[in-house]
Protein backbone atom coordinates (compact mmCIF):
# COMPACT_ATOMS: atom_id res chain seq x y z
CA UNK A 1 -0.44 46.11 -25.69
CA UNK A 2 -0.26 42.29 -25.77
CA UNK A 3 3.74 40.53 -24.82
CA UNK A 4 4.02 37.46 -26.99
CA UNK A 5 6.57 34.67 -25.46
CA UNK A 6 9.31 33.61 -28.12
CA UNK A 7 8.54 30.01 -28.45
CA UNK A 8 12.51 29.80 -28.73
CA UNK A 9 12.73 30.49 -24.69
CA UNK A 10 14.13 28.38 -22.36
CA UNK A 11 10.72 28.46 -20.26
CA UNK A 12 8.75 27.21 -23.37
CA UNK A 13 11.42 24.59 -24.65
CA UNK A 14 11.50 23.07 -21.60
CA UNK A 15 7.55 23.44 -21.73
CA UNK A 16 7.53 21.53 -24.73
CA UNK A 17 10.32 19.26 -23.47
CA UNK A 18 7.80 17.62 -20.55
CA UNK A 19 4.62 17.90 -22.94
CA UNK A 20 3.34 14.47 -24.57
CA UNK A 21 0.44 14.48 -26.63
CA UNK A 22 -2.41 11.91 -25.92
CA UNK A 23 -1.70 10.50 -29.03
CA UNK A 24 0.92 9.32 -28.14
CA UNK A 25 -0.72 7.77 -25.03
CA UNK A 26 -3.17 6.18 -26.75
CA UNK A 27 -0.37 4.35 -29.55
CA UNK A 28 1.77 3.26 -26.40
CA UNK A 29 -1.49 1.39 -25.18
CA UNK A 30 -2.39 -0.34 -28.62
CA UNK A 31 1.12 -0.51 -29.26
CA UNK A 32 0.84 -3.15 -25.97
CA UNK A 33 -2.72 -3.51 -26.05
CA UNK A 34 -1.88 -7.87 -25.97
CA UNK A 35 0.26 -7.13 -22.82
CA UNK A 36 -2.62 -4.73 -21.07
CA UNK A 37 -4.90 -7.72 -21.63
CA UNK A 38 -3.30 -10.69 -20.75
CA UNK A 39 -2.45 -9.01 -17.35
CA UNK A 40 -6.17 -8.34 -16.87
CA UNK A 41 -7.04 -12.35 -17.89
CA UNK A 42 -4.43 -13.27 -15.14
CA UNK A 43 -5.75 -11.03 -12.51
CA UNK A 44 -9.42 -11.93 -13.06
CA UNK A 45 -8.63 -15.48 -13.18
CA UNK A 46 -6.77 -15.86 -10.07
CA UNK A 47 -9.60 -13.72 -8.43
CA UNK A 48 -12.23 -15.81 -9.54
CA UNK A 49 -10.36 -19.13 -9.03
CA UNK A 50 -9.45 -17.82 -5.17
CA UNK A 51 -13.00 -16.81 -4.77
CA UNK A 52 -14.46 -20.24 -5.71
CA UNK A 53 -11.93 -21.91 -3.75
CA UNK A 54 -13.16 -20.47 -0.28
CA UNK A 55 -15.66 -21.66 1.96
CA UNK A 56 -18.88 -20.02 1.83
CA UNK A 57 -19.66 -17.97 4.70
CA UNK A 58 -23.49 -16.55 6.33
CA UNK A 59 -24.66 -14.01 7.97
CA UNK A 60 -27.46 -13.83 10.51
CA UNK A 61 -28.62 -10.86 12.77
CA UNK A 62 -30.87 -10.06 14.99
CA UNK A 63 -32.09 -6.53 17.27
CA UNK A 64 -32.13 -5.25 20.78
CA UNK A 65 -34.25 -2.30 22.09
CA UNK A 66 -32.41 0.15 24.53
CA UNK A 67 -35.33 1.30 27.00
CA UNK A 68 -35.73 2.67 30.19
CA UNK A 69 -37.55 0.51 32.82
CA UNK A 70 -40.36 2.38 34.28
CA UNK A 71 -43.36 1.68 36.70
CA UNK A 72 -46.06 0.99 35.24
CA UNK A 73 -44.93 1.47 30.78
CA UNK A 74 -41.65 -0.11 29.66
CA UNK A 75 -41.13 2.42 27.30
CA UNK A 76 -40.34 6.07 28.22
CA UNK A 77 -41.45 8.71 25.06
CA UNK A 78 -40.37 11.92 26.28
CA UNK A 79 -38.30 13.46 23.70
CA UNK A 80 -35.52 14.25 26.36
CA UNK A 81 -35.04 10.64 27.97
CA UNK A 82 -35.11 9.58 24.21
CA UNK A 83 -32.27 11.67 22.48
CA UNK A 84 -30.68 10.72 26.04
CA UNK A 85 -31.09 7.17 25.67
CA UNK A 86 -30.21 7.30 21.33
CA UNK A 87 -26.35 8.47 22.83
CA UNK A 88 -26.41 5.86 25.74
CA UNK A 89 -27.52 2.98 22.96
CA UNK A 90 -23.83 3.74 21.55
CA UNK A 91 -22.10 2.65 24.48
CA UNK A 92 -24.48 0.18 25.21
CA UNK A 93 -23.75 -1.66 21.40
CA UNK A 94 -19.69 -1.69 22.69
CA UNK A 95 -20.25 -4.20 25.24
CA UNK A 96 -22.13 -7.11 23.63
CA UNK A 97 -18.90 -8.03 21.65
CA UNK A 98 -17.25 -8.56 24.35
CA UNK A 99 -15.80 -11.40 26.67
CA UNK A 100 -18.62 -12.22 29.11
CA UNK A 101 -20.94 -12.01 26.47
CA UNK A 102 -19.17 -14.83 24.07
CA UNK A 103 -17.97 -16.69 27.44
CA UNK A 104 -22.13 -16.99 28.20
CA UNK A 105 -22.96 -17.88 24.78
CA UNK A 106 -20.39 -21.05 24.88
CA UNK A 107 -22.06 -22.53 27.86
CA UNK A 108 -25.40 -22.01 26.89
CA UNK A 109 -24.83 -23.58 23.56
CA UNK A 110 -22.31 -25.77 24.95
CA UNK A 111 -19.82 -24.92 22.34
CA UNK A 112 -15.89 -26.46 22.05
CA UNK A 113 -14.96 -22.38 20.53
CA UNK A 114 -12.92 -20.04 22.46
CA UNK A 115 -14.54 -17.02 23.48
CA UNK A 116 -12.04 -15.11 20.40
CA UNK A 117 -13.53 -17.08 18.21
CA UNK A 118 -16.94 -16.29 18.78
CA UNK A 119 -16.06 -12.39 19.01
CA UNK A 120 -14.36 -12.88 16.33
CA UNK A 121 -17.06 -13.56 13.89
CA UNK A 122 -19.44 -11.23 15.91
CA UNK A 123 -20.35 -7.81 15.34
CA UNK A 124 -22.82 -5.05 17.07
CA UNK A 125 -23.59 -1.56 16.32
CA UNK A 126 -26.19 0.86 16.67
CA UNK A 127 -28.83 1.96 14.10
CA UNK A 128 -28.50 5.18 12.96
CA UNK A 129 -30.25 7.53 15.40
CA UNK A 130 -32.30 5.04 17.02
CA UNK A 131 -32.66 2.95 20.57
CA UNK A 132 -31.60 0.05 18.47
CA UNK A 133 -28.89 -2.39 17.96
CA UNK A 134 -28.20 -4.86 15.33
CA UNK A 135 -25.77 -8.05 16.79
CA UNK A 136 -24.58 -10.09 13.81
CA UNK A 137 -22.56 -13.69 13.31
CA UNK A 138 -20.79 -14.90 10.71
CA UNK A 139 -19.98 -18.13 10.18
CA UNK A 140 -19.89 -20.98 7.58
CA UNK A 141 -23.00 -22.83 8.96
CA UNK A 142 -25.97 -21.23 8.19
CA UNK A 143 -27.38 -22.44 11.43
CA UNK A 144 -24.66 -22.09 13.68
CA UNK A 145 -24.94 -18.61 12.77
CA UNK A 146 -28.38 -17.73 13.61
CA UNK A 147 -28.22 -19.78 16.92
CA UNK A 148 -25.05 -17.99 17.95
CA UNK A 149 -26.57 -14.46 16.89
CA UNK A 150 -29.85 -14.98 18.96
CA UNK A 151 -28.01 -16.67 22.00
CA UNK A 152 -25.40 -13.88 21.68
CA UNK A 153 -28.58 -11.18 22.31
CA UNK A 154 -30.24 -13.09 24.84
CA UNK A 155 -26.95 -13.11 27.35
CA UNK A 156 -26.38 -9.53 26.96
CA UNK A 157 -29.94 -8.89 27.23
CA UNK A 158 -30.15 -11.17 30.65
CA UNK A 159 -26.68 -9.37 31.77
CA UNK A 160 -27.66 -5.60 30.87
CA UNK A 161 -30.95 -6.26 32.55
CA UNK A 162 -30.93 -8.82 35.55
CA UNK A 163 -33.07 -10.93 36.74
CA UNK A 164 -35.55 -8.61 38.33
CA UNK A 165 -34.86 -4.94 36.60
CA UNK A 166 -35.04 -1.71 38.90
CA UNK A 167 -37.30 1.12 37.67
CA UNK A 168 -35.75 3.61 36.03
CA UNK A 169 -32.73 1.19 34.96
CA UNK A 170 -31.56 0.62 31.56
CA UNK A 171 -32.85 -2.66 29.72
CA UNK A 172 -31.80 -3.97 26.14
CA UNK A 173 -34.90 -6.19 25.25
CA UNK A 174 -34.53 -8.54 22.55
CA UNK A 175 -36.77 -7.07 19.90
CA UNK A 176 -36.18 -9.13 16.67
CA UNK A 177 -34.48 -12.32 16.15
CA UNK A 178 -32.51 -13.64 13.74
CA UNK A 179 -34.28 -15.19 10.65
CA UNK A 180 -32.79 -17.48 8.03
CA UNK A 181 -28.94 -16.32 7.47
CA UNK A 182 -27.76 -14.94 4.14
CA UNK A 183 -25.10 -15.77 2.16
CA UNK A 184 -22.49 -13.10 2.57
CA UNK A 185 -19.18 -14.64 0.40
CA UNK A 186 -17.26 -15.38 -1.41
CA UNK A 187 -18.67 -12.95 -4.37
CA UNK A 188 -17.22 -14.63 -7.65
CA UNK A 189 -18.97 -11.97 -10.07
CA UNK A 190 -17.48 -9.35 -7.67
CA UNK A 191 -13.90 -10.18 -7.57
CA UNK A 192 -13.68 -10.95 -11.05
CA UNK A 193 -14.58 -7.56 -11.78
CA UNK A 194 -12.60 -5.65 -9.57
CA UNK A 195 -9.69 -7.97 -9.92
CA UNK A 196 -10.28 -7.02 -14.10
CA UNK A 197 -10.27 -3.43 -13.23
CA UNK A 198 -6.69 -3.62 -11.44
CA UNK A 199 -5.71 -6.04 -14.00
CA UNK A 200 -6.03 -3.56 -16.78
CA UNK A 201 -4.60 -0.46 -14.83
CA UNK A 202 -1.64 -2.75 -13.86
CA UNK A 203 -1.25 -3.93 -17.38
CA UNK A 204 -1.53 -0.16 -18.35
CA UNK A 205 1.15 0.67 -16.03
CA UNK A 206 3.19 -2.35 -17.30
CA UNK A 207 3.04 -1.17 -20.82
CA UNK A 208 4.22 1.93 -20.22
CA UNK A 209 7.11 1.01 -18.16
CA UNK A 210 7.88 -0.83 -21.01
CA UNK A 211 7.97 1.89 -23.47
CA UNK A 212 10.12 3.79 -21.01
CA UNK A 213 12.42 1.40 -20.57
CA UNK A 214 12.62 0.17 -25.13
CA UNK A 215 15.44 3.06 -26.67
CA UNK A 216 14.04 2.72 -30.17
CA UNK A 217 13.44 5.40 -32.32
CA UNK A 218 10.31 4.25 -34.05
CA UNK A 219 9.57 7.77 -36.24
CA UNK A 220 11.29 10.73 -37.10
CA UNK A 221 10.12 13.00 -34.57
CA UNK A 222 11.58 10.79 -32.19
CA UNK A 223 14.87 10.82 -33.96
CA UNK A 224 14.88 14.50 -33.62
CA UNK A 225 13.73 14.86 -29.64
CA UNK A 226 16.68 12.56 -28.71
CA UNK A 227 18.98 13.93 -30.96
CA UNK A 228 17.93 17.64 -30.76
CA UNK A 229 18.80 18.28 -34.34
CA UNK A 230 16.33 18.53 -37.09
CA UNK A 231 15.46 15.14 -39.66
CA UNK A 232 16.76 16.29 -43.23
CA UNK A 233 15.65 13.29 -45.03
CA UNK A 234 13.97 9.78 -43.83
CA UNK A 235 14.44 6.26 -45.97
CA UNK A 236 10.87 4.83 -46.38
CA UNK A 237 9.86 1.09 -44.47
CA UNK A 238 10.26 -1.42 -47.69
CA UNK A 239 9.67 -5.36 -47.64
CA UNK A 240 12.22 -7.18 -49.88
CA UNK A 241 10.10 -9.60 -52.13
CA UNK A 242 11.60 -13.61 -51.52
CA UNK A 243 12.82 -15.02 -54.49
CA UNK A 244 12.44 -18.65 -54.63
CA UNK A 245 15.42 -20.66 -56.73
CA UNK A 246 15.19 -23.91 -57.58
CA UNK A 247 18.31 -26.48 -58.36
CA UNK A 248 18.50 -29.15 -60.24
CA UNK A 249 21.01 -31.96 -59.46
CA UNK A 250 23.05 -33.20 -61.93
CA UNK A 251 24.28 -36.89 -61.47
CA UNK A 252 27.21 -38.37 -63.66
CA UNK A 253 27.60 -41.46 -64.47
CA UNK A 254 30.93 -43.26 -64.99
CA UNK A 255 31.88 -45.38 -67.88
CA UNK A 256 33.57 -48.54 -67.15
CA UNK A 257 35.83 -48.91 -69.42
């Protein structure tokens, strides 16, 4: 035994009160299709003229190896002391950005930066489940970059390790430096196309605000959701044809008498 609902019940007016059919999605879009797409031109080109307008920055890196000292092999391979030393490396990667690190680097270099600046283009972390550690400097001079991220690496290695390194202490070894730097940004292509993505769902969003906000009934079903009653009859769209008159102008002329 199957219990139709009566389409005439509050729970399905109300149903069909809240329901809007992707048609009429779609004609609100076209409807404002010039709006959806000058938003996205604006957005795109302010991204892309923002993006050219910056200075272009580089990136350089470079490694350290996280070992245990022992007598007579620098490298320890049991698979204990390694996992050990894998965890340790994490730790280990939190202290070359620091202070003493970027104060060492300015006198080495002999640099006129403040130790926030330098850590504040610097970044280290560990490779994933490795004894490794990748330092990396950003700057806008491609060779102020590598010098910093090699010099940066060298005084943590000198600092970690000492002078003269006790067995069985923990070393970070400079195992790769830095090569030539890459360009990192600004990304024109990039920004243009996420700034056109957000363009066009902002000048979606736009354009339906829009049809929220216009109180125009534009068809008869509309004329019959606002007014709840139903359309009897509907006068068709017409254009008027222009008629074009043309006047002549009389001129009199007076007789002297």
């Amino acid at each position: 035994m199957s219990v139709g609902i009566d389409p005439d019940t509050p729970l399905q007016l109300a149903q069909n009160e809240y329901t809007i059919p992707l048609k009429d999605l779609f004609e609100v879009v076209w409807r404002r299709l010039w709006i959806v797409l000058l938003v996205a031109i604006v957005f795109t080109g302010v991204a892309i003229g923002l993006s050219l307008s910056q200075e272009p920055t580089y990136t350089a890196s470079m490694k350290l190896l996280v070992q245990q000292q022992r007598e007579g092999s620098g490298l320890d391979t049991a698979a204990g002391d390694v996992a050990g030393l894998q965890q340790f490396t994490r730790t280990v990667a939190t202290l070359v950005n620091t202070r003493p690190v970027a104060e060492a680097v300015i006198q080495r270099l002999d640099l006129s930066d403040s130790p926030e600046d330098i850590l504040g283009g610097m970044k280290a972390e560990q490779i994933a489940e490795t004894q490794a550690i990748e330092v990396t400097y950003e700057d806008s001079d491609p060779e102020r970059a590598r010098q910093i991220a090699n010099t940066s690496g060298e005084m943590f290695s000198e600092q970690v390790s000492g002078p003269t390194p006790d067995t069985n202490a923990i070393t970070a070894k400079v195992w790769e430096e830095a090569g030539p730097p890459s360009r990192t940004g600004p990304n024109p292509v990039r920004s243009g196309v996420l700034a056109l993505g957000f363009g066009c769902m902002a000048g979606i969003g736009l354009a339906f605000l829009l049809a929220f906000l216009d109180s125009r009934l534009r068809s008869p079903e509309e004329a019959e959701q606002a007014s709840g009653l139903p359309t009897l009859s509907a006068i068709p769209e017409f254009r008027a044809r222009k008629l074009t008159y043309s006047r002549k102008t009389y001129s009199r002329k007076s007789k002297e008498g």
